[in-house]
Structures are given as structure tokens and as C-alpha cells.
C-alpha atoms as a PDB file:
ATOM      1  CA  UNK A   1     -17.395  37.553 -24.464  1.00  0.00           C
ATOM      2  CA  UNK A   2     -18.311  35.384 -27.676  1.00  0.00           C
ATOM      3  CA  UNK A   3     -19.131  31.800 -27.359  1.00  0.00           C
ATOM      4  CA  UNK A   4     -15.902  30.910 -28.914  1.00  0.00           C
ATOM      5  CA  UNK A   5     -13.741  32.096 -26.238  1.00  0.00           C
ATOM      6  CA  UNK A   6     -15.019  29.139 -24.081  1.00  0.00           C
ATOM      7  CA  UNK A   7     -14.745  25.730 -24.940  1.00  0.00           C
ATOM      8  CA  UNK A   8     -17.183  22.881 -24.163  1.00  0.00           C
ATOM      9  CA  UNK A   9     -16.806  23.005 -20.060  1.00  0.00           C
ATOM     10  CA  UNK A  10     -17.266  26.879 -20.393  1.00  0.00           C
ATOM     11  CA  UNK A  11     -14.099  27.463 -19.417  1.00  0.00           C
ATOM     12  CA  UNK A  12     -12.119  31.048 -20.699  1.00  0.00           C
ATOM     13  CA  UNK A  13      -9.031  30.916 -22.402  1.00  0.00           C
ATOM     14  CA  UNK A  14      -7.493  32.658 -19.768  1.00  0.00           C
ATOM     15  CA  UNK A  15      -8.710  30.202 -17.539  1.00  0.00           C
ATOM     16  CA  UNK A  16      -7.282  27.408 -19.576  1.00  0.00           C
ATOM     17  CA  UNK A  17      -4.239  29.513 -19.626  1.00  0.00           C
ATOM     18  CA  UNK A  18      -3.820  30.284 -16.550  1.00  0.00           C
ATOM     19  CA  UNK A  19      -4.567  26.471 -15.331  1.00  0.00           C
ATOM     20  CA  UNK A  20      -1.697  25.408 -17.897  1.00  0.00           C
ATOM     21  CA  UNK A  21       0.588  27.891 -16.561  1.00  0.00           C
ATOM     22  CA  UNK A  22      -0.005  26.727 -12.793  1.00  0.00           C
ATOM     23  CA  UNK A  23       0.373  22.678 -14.400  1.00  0.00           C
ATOM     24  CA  UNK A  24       3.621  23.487 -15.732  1.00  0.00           C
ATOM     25  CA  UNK A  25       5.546  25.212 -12.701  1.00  0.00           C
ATOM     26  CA  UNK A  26       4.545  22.224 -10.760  1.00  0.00           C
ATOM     27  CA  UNK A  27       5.822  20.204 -13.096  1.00  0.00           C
ATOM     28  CA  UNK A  28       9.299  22.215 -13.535  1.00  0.00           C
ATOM     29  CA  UNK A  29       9.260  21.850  -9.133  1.00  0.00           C
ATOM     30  CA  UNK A  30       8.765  18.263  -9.458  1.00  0.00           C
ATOM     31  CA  UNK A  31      10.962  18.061 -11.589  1.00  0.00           C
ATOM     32  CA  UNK A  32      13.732  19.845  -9.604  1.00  0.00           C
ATOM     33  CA  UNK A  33      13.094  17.653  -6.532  1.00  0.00           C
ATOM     34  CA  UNK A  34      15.879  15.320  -6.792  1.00  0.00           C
ATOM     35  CA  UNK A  35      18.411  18.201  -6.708  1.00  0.00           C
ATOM     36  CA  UNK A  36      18.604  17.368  -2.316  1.00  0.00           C
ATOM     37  CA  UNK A  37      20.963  18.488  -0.404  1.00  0.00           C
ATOM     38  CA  UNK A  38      22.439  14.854  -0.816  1.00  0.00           C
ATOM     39  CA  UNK A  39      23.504  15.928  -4.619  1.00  0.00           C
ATOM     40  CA  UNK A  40      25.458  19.213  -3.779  1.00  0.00           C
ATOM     41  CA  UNK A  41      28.501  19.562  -4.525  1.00  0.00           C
ATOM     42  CA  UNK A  42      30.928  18.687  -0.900  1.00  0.00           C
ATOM     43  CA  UNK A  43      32.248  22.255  -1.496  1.00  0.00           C
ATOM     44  CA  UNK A  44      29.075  23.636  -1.362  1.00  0.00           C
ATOM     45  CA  UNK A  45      27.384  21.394   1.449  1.00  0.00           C
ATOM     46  CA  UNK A  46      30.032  21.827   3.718  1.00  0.00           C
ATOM     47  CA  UNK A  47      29.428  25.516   3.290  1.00  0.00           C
ATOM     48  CA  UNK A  48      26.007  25.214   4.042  1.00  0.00           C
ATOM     49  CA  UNK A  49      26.543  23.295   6.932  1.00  0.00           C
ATOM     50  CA  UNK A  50      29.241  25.663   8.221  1.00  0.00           C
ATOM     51  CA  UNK A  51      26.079  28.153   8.074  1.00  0.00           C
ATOM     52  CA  UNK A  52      23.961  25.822   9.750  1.00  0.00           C
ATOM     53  CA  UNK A  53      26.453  25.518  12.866  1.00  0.00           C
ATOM     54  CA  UNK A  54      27.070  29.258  13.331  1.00  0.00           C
ATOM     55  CA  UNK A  55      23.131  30.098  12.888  1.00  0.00           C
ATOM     56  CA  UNK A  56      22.418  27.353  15.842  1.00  0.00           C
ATOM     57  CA  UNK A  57      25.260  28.104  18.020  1.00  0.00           C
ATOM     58  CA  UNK A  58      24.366  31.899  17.579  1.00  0.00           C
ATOM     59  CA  UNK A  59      20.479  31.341  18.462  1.00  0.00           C
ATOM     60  CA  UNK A  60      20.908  29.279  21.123  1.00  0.00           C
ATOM     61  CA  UNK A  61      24.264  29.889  23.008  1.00  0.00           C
ATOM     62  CA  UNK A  62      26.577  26.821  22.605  1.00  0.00           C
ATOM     63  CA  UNK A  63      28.759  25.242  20.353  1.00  0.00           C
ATOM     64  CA  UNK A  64      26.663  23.204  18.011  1.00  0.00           C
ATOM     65  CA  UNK A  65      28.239  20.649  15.281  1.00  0.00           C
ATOM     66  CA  UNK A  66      26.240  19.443  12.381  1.00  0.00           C
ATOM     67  CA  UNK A  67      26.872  16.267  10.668  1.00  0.00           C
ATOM     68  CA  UNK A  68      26.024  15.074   7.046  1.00  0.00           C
ATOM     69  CA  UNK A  69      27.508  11.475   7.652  1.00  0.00           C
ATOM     70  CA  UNK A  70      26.326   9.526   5.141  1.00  0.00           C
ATOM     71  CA  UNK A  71      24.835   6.001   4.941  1.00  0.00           C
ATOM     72  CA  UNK A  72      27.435   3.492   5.173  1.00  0.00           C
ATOM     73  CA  UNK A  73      27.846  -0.021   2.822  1.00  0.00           C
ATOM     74  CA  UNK A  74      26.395  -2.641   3.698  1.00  0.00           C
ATOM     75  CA  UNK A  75      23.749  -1.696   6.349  1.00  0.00           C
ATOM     76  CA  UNK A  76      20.271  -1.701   6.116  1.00  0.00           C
ATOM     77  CA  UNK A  77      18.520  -0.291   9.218  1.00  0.00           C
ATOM     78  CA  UNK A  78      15.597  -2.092  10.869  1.00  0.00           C
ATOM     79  CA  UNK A  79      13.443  -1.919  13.959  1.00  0.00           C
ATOM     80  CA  UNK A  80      11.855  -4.525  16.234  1.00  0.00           C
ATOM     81  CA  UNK A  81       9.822  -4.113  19.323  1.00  0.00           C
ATOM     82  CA  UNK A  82       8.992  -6.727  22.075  1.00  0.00           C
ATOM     83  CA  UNK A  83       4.957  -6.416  22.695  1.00  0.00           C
ATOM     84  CA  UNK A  84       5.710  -8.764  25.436  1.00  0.00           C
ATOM     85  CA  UNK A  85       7.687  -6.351  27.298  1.00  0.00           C
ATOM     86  CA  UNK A  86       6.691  -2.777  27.014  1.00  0.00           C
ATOM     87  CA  UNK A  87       4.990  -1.635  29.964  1.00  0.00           C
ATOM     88  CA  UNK A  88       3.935   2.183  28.648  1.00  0.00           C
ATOM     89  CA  UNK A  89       6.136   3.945  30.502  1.00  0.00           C
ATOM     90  CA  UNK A  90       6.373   6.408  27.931  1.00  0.00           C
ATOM     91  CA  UNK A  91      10.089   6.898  28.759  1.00  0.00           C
ATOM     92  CA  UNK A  92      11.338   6.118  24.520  1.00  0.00           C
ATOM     93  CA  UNK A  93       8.697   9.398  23.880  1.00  0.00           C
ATOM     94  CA  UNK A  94      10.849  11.874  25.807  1.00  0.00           C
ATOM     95  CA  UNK A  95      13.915  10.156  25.085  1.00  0.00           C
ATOM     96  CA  UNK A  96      13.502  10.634  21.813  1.00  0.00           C
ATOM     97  CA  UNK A  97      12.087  15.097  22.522  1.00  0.00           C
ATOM     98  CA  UNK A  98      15.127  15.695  23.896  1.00  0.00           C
ATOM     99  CA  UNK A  99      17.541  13.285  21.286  1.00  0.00           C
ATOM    100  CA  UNK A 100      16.117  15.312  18.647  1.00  0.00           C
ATOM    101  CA  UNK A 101      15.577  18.496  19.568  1.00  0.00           C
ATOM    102  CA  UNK A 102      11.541  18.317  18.954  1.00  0.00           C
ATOM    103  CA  UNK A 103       9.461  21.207  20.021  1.00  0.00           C
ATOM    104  CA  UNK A 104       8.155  21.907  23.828  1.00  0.00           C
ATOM    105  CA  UNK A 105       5.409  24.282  22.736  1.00  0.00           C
ATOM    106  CA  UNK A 106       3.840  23.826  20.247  1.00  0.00           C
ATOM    107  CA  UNK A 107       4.204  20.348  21.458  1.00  0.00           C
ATOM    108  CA  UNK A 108       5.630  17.673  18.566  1.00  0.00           C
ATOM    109  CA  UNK A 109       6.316  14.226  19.602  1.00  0.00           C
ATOM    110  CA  UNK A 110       7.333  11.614  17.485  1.00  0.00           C
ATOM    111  CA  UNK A 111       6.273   8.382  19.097  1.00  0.00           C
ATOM    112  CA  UNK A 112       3.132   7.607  19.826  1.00  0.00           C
ATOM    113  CA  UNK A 113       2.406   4.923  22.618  1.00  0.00           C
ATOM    114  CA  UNK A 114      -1.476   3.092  22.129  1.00  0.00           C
ATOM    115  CA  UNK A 115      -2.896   1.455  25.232  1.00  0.00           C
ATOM    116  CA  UNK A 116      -4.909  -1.346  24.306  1.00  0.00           C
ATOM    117  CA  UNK A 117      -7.364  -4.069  25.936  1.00  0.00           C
ATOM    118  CA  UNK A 118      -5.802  -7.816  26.116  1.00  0.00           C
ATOM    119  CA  UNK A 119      -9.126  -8.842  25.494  1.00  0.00           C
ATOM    120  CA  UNK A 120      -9.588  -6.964  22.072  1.00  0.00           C
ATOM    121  CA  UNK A 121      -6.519  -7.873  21.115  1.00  0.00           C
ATOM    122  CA  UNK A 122      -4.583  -5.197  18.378  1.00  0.00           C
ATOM    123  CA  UNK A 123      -7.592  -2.956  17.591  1.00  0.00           C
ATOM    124  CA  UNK A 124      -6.731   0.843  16.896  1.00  0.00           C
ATOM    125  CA  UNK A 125     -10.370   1.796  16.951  1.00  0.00           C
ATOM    126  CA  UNK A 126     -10.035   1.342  19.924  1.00  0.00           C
ATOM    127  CA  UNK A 127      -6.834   2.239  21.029  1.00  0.00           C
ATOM    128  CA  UNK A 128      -5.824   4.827  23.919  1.00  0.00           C
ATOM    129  CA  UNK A 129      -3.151   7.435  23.384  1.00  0.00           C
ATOM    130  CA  UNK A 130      -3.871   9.394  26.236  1.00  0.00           C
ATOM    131  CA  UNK A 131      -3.887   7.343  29.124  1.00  0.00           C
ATOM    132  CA  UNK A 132      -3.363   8.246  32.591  1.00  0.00           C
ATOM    133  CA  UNK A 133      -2.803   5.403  35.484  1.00  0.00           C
ATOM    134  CA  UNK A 134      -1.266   5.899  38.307  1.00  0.00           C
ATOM    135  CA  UNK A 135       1.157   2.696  37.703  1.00  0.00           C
ATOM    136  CA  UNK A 136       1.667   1.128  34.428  1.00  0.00           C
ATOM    137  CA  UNK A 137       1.270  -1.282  32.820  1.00  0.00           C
ATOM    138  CA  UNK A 138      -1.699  -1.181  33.619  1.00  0.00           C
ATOM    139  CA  UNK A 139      -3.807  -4.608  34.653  1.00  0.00           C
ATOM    140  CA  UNK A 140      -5.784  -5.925  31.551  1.00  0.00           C
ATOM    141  CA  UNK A 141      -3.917  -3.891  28.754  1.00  0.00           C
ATOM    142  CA  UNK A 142      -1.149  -3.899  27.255  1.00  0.00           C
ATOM    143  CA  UNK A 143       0.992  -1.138  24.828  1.00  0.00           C
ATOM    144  CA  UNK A 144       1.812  -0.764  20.740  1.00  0.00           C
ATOM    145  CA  UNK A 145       4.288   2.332  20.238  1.00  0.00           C
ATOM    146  CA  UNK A 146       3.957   3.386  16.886  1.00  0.00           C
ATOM    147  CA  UNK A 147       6.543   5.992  14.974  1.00  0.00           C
ATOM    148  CA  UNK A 148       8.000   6.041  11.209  1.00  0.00           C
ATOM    149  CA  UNK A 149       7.385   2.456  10.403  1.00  0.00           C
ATOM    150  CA  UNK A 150      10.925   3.218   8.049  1.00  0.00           C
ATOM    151  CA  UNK A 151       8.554   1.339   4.788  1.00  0.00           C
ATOM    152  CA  UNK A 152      10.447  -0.005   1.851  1.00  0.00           C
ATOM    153  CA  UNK A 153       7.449   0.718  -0.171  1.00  0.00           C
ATOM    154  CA  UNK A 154       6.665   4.461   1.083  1.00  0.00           C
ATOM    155  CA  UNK A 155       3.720   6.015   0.412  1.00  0.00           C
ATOM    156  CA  UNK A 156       4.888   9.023   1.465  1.00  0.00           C
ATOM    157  CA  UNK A 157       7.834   9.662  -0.361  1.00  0.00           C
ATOM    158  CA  UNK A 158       5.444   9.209  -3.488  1.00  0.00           C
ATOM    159  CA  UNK A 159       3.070  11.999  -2.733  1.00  0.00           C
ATOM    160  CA  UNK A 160       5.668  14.842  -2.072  1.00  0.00           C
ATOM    161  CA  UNK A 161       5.588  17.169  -5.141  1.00  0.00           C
ATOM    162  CA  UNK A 162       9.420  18.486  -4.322  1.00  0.00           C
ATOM    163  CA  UNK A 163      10.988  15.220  -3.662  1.00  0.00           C
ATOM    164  CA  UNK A 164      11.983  16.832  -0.587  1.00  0.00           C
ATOM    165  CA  UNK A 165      11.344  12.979   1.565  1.00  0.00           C
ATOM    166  CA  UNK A 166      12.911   9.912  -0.364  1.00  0.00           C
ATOM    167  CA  UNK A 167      14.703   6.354   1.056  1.00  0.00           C
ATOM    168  CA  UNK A 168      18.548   6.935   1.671  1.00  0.00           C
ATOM    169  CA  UNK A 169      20.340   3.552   0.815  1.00  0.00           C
ATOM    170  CA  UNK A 170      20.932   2.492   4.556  1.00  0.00           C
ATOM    171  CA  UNK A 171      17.166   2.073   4.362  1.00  0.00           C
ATOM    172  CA  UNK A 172      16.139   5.721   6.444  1.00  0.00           C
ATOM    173  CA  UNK A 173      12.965   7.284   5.114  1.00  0.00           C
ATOM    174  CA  UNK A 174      14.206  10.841   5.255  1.00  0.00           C
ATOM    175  CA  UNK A 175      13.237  14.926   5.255  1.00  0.00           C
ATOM    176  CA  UNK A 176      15.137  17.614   3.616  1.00  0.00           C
ATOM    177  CA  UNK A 177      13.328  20.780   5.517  1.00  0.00           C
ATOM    178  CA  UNK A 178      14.831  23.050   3.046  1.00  0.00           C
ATOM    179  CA  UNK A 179      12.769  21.203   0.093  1.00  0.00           C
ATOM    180  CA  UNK A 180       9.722  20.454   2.295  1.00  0.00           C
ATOM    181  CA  UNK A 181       6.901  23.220   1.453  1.00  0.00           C
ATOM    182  CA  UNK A 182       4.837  22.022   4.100  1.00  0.00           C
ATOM    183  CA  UNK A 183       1.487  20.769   1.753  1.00  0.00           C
ATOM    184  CA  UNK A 184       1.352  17.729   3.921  1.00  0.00           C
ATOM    185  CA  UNK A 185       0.990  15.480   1.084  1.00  0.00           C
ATOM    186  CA  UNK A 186       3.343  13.045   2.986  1.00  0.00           C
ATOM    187  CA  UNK A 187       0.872  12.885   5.980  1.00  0.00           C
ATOM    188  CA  UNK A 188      -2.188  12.479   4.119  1.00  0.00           C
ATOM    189  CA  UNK A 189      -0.634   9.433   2.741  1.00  0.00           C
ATOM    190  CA  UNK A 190       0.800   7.843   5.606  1.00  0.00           C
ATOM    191  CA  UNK A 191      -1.156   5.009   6.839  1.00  0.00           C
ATOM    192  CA  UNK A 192       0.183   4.908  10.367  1.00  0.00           C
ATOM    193  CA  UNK A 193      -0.033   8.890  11.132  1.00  0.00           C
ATOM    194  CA  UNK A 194       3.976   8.770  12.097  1.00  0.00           C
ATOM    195  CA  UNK A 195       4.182  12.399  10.317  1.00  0.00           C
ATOM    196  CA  UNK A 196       3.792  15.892  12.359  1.00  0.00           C
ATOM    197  CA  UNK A 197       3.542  19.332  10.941  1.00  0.00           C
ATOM    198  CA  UNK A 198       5.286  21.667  12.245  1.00  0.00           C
ATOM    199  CA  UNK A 199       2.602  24.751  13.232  1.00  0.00           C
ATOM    200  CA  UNK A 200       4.419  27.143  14.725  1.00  0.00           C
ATOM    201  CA  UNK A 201       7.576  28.225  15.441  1.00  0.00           C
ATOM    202  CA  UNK A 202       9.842  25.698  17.452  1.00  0.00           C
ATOM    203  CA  UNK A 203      10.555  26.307  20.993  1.00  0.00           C
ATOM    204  CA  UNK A 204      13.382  24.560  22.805  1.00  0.00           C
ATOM    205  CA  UNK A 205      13.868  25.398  26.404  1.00  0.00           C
ATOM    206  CA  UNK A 206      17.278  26.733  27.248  1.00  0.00           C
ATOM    207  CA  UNK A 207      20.187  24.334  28.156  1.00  0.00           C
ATOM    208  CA  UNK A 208      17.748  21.568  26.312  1.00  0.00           C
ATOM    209  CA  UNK A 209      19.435  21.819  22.929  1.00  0.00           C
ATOM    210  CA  UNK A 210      21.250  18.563  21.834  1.00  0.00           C
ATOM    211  CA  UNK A 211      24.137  20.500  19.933  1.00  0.00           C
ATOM    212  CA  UNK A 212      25.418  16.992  18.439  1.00  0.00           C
ATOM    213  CA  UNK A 213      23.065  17.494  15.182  1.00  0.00           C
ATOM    214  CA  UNK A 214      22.609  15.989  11.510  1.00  0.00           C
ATOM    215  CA  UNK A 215      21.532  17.691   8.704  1.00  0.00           C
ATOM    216  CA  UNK A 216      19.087  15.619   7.888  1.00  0.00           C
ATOM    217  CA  UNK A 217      17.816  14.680  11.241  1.00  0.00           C
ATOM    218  CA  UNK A 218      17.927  16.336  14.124  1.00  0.00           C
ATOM    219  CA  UNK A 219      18.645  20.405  13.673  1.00  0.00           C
ATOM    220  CA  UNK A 220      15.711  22.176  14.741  1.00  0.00           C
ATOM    221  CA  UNK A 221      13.077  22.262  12.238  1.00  0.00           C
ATOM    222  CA  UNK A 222      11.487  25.509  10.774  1.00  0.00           C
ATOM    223  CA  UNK A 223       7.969  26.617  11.173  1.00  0.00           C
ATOM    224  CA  UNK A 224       5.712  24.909   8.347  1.00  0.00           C
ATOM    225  CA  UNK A 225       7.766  21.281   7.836  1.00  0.00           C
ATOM    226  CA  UNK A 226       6.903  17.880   8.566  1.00  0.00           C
ATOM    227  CA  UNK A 227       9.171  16.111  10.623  1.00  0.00           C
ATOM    228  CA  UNK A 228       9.378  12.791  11.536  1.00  0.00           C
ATOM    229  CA  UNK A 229      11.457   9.354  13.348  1.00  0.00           C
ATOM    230  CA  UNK A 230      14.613   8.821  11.430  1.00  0.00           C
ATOM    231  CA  UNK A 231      16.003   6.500  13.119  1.00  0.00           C
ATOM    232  CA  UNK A 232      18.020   8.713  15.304  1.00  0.00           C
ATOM    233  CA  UNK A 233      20.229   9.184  12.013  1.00  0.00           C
ATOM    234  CA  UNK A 234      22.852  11.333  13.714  1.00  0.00           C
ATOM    235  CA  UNK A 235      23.108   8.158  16.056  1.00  0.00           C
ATOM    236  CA  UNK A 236      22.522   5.226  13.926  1.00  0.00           C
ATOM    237  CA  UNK A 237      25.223   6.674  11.140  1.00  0.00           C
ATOM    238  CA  UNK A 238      27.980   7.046  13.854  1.00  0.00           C
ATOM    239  CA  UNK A 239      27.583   3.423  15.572  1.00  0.00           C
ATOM    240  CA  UNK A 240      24.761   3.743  18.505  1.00  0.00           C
ATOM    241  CA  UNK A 241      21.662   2.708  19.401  1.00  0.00           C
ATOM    242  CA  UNK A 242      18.952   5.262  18.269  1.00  0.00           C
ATOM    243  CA  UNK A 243      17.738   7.112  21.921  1.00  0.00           C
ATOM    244  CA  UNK A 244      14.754   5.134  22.565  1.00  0.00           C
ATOM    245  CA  UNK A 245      16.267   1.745  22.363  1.00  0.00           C
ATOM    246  CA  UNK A 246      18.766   2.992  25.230  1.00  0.00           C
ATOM    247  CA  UNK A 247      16.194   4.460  27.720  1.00  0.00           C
ATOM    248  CA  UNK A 248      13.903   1.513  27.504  1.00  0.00           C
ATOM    249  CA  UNK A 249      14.192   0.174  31.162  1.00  0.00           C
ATOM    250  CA  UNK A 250      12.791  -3.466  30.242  1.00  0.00           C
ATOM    251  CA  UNK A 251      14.923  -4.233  27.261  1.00  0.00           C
ATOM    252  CA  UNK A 252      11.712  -3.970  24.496  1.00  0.00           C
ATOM    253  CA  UNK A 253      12.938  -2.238  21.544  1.00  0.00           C
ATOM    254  CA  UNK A 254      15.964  -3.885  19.036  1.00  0.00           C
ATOM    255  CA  UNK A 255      17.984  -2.087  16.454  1.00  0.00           C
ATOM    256  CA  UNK A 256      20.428  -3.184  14.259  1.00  0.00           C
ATOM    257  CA  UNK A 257      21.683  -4.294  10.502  1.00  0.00           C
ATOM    258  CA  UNK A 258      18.946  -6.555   8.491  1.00  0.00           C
ATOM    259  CA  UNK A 259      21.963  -7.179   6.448  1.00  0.00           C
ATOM    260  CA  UNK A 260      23.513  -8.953   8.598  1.00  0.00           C
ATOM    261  CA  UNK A 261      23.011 -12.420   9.143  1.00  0.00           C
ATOM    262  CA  UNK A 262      24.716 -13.052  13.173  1.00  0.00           C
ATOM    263  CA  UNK A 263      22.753  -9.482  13.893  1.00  0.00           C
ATOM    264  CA  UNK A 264      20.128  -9.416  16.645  1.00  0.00           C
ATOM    265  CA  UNK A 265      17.034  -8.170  14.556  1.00  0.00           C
ATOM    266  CA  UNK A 266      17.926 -11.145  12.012  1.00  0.00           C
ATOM    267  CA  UNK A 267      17.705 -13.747  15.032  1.00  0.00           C
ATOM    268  CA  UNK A 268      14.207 -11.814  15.990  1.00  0.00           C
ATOM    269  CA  UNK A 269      13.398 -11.797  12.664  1.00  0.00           C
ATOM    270  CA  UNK A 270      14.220 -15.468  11.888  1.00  0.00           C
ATOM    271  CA  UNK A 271      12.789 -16.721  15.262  1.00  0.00           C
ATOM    272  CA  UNK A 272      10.010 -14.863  16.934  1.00  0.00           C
ATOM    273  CA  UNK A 273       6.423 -14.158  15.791  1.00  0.00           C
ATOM    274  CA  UNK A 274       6.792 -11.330  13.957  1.00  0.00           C
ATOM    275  CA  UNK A 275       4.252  -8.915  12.589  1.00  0.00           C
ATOM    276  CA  UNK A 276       4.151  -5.366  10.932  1.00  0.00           C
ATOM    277  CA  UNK A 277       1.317  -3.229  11.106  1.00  0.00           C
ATOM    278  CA  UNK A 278      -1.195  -2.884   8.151  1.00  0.00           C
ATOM    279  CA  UNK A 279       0.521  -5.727   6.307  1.00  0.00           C
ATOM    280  CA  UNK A 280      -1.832  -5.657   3.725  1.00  0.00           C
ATOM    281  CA  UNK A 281      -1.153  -2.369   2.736  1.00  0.00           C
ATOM    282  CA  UNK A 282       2.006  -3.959   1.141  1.00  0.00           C
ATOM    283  CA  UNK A 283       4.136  -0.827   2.887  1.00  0.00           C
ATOM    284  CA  UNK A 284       6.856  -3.689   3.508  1.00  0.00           C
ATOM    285  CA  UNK A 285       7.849  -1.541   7.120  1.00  0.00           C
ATOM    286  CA  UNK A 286      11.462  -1.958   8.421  1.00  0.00           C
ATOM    287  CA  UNK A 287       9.891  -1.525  11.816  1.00  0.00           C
ATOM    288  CA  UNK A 288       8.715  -5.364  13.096  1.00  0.00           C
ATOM    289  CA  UNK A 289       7.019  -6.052  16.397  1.00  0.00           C
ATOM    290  CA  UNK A 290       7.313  -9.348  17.964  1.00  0.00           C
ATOM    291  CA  UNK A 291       6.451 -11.458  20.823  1.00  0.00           C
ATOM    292  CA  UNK A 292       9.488 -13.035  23.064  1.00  0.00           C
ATOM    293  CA  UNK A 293       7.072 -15.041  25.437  1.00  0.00           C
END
């Protein structure tokens, strides 16, 4: 090969070339990513979702509904969570398996509950996600759940080269598994590690299915996706409590409309000590833990 097929890097032609080609297709799938599910035409969703049903109900023997309800005017989802309160029970974990039809084996599991020392105060380093007392809470620690902290400033939804996770307007940091290719991007850049890949294929034991499904929330996910907390979306969007905040048996986690001023997570809001996790990360999470006592 002469000299002059290779520029100053030593680098072919067909090397530039083939670079170049590889440069532009993922600009042309960037570029596609905003065409969601959420901008098909109705005629053509609801077909899609008509699919959806009969695929479910087919592969796992009852009637399953789908739902693409959409975010409604006016609302704003947020989160709070009394540290003074939870006791670890773990409870809002497997809750939220079963709401949203997360995999038994391989195992995926959407909230994460930290045991930490009173002493150390807040300190991940050192922070427990495996613990194992007999009783809890435990004496001398106390508990930080941590799941989609729901940001307003997303890394996440920045680093996916499909557009496939974005910010719906009622404030839910969602994922379109038919868009998501599965090159965990997203998880790399999430500070708080509320992102799971999906490794194998999804197993949900039989009569465990929750047949009352959205589209962008809880169907059963496909092998190579990340999934994560929405919110309980196919909850939230129809008027109820997302799964965990109705299984907690001390009355810890809040949910509601941080549009509205006479809501409850305003009041918290407005007159607790608040704090969000890795503040200075400038995230700005919807998801706010507070102290009651």
C-alpha cells in the first residue's frame, strides 16, 4: 500500500471509511429516537397494544389489559420518604416484584434498601444492602431505600443513543423497551445505580402475573433492556398510590402532586428537613427524604 493511502495517524482509507460509515448510522439512530411509541399515530398504538394484550394473555394464561394512559394536566409526580420511620422491613421491595411484574430468576429488583450505622451517619461506603437480622430495625442503624430518584435534570436520559428513556410531562423518567438496545449507557450514567439490565430471559412464576399492565411500565420486559422504578405509572396515571407507599406498615413513604399547593408532599416539602441524595450533582431528584421527628 503507498504512503498516500494513509493519512498522518496511519490510518487506511477504508478505515476512515469505514469509521465514517459506522459515525453516520449512529447518527441517523439518534436521530430517529424521538419517534417513541408516545408519537404513533392512536390508530397505530392501539394496534400495537391490542398485540401486546393477546401476546401476554397467550404466554401466560389470563386475561391481561395494557394501558397507555397518558400523563394528565397539571400533575407533577414526586416522592418523599420518612428516614425517621423506616424500619427495613424490606416489605416496599417485594411489593413493588410483584406490582410490576419484575423477574424471579434472574432476580431484578428495583429498590434497594441500605442499612446504615447511626453513628456514621449517611455514608454509602459504608452502607449494607445485604443485611440479615433476625428483627429489624435493627439496634444502632437505621435504613435509606434508594430507587429511580425520578431527576429533573437526568443524566440518563442524556446518554441513551436511541432516545428510547426521556421525562414524560407528569414528571416520570421513563423506558420504551422497544427502543432500548440494551448498551447500558443509561446505567453507566446514573449516579444512584437505580437502573438494572435485564440478563436473561424474564421468569414470572405462574399465577404471579399482575395482568393490569402499562405500556410503558409494567409489561414484562424482554431479555437485554434496562428497566427501572416508574413510579408505578400504571398506578400513579389512574389515581393510586404507587405499591410501595401502600405496603409500608409504618406510614414512611409519601406520594403525591408537587403541583399542588394543599398536597401532602408540598406540606413535607415546605415543612420538614428535607434532603435529596447527591445534591451536588445538580440531578434536581423528585424523590426527597425527610425527617418527621
Amino acid at each position: 500500500m503507498d504512503s498516500d493511502d494513509r493519512d498522518a495517524n496511519g490510518m487506511t482509507r477504508r478505515q476512515f471509511a469505514s469509521m465514517a460509515s459506522a459515525a453516520a448510522a449512529g447518527f441517523l439512530l439518534t436521530a430517529c429516537g424521538p419517534r417513541r411509541l408516545r408519537e404513533m399515530s392512536r390508530e397505530r398504538l392501539h394496534k400495537a397494544i391490542a398485540d401486546l394484550e393477546r401476546e401476554y394473555s397467550a404466554k401466560y394464561g389470563t386475561k391481561v389489559t395494557v394501558s397507555d394512559a397518558g400523563p394528565m394536566p397539571g400533575v407533577l409526580f414526586a416522592y418523599a420518604l420518612d428516614l425517621s420511620r423506616c424500619i427495613g422491613c424490606r416489605r416496599c421491595v417485594y411489593a413493588c416484584v410483584e406490582e410490576n411484574n419484575q423477574s424471579r430468576d434472574p432476580q431484578v429488583q428495583w429498590i434497594r434498601v441500605l442499612q446504615m450505622d447511626k453513628e456514621s451517619g449517611v455514608d454509602f461506603s459504608h452502607a449494607d444492602p445485604y443485611y440479615q437480622p433476625s428483627e429489624v430495625p435493627q439496634e444502632g442503624h437505621f435504613y435509606v431505600p434508594v430507587s429511580c430518584q425520578q431527576c429533573r435534570n437526568p443524566p440518563c436520559t442524556k446518554t441513551c443513543p436511541t432516545g428510547a428513556t426521556y421525562t414524560e410531562p407528569d414528571g416520570i423518567v421513563v423506558v420504551d423497551y422497544d427502543w432500548c438496545i440494551g448498551c447500558r449507557c443509561c446505567m453507566a450514567a446514573c449516579p444512584y445505580g437505580a437502573r438494572h439490565f435485564n440478563w436473561g430471559e424474564p421468569t414470572i412464576p405462574k399465577g404471579a402475573l399482575n395482568p393490569h399492565m402499562h405500556v410503558l411500565g409494567n409489561r414484562p420486559r424482554p431479555k437485554g433492556v434496562v428497566e427501572k422504578c416508574t413510579f408505578c405509572i400504571q398506578r400513579a396515571r389512574a389515581g393510586r398510590y404507587p405499591a410501595c407507599v401502600e405496603v409500608c406498615p409504618v406510614g414512611a413513604r409519601k406520594f403525591g402532586n408537587l403541583l399542588d399547593p394543599d398536597s401532602e408532599i408540598r406540606y413535607i416539602i415546605e415543612h420538614k428537613r428535607v434532603l435529596v441524595l447527591k445534591e451536588e450533582l445538580q440531578t434536581m431528584p423528585k424523590f426527597f427524604y425527610f425527617y418527621a421527628t
